[in-house]
Protein backbone atom coordinates (compact mmCIF):
# COMPACT_ATOMS: atom_id res chain seq x y z
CA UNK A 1 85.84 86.91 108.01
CA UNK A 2 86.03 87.13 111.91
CA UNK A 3 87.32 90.47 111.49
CA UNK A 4 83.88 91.52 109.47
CA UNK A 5 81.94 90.19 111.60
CA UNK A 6 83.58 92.26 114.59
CA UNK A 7 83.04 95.25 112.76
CA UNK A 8 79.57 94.42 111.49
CA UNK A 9 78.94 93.41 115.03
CA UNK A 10 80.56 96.09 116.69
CA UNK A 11 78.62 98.77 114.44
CA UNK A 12 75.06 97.00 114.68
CA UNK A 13 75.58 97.26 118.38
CA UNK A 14 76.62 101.24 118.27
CA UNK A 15 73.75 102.23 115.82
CA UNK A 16 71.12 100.14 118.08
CA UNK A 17 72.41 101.83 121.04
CA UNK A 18 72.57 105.48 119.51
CA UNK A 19 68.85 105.12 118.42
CA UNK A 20 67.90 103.85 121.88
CA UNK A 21 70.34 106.59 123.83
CA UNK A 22 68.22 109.23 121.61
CA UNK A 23 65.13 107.93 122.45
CA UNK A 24 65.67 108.11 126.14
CA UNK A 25 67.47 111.40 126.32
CA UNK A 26 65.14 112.86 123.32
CA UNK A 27 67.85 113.68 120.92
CA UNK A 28 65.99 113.04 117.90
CA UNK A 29 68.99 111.21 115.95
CA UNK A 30 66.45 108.17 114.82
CA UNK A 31 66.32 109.82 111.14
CA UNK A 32 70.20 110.06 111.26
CA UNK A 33 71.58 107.36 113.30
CA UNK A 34 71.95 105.04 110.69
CA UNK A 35 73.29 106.50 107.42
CA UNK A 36 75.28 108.62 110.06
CA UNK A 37 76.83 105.83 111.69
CA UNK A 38 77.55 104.20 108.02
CA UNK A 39 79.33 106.98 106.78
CA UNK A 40 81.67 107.13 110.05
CA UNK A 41 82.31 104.01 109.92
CA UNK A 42 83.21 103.83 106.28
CA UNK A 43 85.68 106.64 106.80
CA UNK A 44 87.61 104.86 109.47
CA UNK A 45 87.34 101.45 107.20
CA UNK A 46 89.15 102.47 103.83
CA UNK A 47 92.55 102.71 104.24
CA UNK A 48 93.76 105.32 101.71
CA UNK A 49 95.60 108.28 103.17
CA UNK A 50 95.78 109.28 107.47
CA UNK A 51 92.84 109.11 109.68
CA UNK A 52 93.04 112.07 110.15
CA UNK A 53 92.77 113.32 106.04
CA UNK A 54 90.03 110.84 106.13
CA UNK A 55 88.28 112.44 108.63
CA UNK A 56 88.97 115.92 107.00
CA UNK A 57 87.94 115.59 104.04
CA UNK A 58 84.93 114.42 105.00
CA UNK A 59 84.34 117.30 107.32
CA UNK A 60 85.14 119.29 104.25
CA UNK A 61 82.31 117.64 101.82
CA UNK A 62 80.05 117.90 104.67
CA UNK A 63 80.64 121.61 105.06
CA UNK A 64 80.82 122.32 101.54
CA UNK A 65 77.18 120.32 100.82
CA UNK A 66 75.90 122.46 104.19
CA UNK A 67 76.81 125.71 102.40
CA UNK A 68 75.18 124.67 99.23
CA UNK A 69 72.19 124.19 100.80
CA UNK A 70 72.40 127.83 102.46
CA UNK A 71 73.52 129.03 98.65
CA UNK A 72 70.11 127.22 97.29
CA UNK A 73 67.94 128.98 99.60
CA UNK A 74 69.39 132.63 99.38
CA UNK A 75 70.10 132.85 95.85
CA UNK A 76 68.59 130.11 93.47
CA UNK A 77 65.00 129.33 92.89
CA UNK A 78 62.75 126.31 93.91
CA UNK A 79 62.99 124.56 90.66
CA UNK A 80 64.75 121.86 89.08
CA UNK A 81 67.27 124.22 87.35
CA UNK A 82 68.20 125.65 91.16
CA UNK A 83 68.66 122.55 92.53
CA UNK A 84 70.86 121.48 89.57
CA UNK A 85 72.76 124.39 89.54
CA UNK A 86 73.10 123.70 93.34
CA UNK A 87 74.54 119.99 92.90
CA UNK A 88 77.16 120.95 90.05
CA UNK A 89 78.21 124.11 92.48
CA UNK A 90 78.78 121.53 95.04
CA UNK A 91 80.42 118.77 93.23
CA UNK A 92 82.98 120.67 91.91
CA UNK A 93 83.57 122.26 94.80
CA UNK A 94 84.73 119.18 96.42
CA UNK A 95 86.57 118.24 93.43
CA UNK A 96 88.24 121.59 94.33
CA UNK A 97 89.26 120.66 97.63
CA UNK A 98 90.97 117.81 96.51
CA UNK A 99 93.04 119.34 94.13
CA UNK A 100 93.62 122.23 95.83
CA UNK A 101 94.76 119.96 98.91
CA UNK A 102 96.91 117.85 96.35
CA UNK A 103 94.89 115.18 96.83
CA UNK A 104 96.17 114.78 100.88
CA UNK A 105 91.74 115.28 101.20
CA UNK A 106 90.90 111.85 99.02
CA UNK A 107 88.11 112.72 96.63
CA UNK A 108 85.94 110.04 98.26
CA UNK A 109 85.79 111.55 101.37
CA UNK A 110 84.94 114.40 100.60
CA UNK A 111 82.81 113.21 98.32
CA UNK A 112 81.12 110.96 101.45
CA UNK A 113 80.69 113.86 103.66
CA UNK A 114 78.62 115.95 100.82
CA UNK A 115 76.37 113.07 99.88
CA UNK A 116 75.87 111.90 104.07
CA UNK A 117 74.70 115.70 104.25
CA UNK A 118 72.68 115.84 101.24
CA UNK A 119 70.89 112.57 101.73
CA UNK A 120 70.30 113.64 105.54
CA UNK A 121 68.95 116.86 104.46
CA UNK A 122 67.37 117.02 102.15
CA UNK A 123 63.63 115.96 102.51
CA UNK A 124 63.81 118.34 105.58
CA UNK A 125 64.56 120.87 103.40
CA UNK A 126 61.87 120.57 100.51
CA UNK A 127 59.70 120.77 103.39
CA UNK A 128 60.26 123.93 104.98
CA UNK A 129 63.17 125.86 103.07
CA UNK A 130 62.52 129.29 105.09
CA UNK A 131 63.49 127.34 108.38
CA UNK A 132 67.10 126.29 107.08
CA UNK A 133 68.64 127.87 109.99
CA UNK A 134 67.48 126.11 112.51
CA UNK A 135 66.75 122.79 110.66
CA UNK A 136 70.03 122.49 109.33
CA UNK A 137 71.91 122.98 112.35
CA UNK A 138 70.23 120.30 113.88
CA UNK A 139 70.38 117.81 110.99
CA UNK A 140 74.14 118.79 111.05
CA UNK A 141 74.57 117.78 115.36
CA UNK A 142 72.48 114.79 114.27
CA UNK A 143 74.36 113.57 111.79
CA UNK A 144 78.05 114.82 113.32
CA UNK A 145 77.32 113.13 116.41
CA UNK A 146 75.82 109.71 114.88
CA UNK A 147 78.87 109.83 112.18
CA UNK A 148 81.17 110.32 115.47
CA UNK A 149 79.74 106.67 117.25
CA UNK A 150 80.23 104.50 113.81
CA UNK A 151 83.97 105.89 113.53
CA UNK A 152 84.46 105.44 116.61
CA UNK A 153 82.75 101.86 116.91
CA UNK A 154 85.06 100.31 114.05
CA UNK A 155 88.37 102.65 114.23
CA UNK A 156 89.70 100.45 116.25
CA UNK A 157 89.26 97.18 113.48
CA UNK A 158 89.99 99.72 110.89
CA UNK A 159 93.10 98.69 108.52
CA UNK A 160 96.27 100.25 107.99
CA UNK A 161 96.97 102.26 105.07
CA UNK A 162 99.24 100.74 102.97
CA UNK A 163 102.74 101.82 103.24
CA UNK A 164 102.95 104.19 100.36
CA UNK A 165 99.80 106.28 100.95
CA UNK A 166 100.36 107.17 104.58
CA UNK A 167 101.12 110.33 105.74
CA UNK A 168 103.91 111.97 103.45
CA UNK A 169 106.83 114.70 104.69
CA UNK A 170 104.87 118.41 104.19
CA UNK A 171 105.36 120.18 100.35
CA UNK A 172 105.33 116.42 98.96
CA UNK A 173 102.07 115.81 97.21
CA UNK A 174 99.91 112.87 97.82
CA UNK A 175 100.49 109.80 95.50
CA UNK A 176 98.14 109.46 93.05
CA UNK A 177 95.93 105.94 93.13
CA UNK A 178 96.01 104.69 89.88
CA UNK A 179 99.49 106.09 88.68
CA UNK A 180 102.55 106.43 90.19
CA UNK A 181 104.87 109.58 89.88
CA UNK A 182 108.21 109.49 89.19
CA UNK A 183 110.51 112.41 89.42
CA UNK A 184 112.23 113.42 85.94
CA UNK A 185 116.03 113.28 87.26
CA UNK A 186 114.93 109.58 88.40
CA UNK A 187 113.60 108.98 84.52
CA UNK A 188 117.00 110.69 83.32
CA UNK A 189 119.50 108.34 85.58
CA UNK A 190 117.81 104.88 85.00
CA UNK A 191 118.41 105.69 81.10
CA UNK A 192 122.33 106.26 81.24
């Protein structure tokens, strides 16, 4: 409990003073600070794979949902069928980069860093979808930068990863969470 309570703490005080630090030095990270500072923290909080997967993965999801919106406004049309072929592109896109990462990127992640871009986007999309240049670069400083402070805040409270998902030799593939893998000779000796 005392260790929540640090982190809570610790995180209340780092979102307060983002909003206030962007106030006085007119950074306009209000609209970001704290679903960006959520998200950062919640990737250094879960303890499944390296920091440093954690951190990639949701890099990944954030790039892949930033794309998506630059897909939406070159190719697909304003309507509800465009913006649900947009979210299936995207989705399995980042189901993609799991797999194709052998799970090393942990589908939630990824899966964070698409839906922290998304939610941060998107109303300044639908309002002015011809200025996605500009308004999505700054939505994506925003939200890097606020995501940045909440890991940073609680990284140091976060937990370690339990001993057999941390970081395996390179060419192994990551364990899976729900069933574990064992190698066929191993199956083979244990019945003789």
């Amino acid at each position: 409990m005392r260790k929540e309570l640090l982190i809570g703490g610790g995180l209340a005080l780092a979102a307060a003073l983002l909003i206030l630090a962007s106030d006085w030095l007119d950074l306009e990270l209000e609209t970001v600070a704290v679903l960006g500072a959520g998200a950062g923290a919640v990737v250094a909080l879960v303890p499944s794979g390296s920091a440093a997967t954690r951190l990639l993965g949701f890099l990944a999801g954030f790039v892949i949902a930033w794309l998506g919106f630059l897909l939406r406004a070159a190719m697909l049309p304003d309507t509800s069928a465009g913006r649900a072929v947009a979210a299936a592109v995207i989705v399995l896109l980042c189901t993609g980069v799991t797999l194709a990462t052998a799970r090393r990127l942990r589908l939630w992640a990824v899966l964070l860093g698409m839906a922290a871009f998304t939610g941060a986007y998107e109303y300044t999309y639908n309002a002015a979808p011809p200025e996605i240049l500009s308004t999505s670069v700054s939505t994506a400083t925003s939200l890097l930068l606020s995501a940045g402070v909440g890991w940073l805040a609680v990284s140091w409270l976060a937990p370690e990863p339990p001993v057999d998902e941390r970081p395996q030799r390179l060419g192994q593939p990551a364990r899976d969470d729900h069933h574990d893998t064992v190698p066929l000779t191993t199956m083979m000796e244990t019945k003789r």
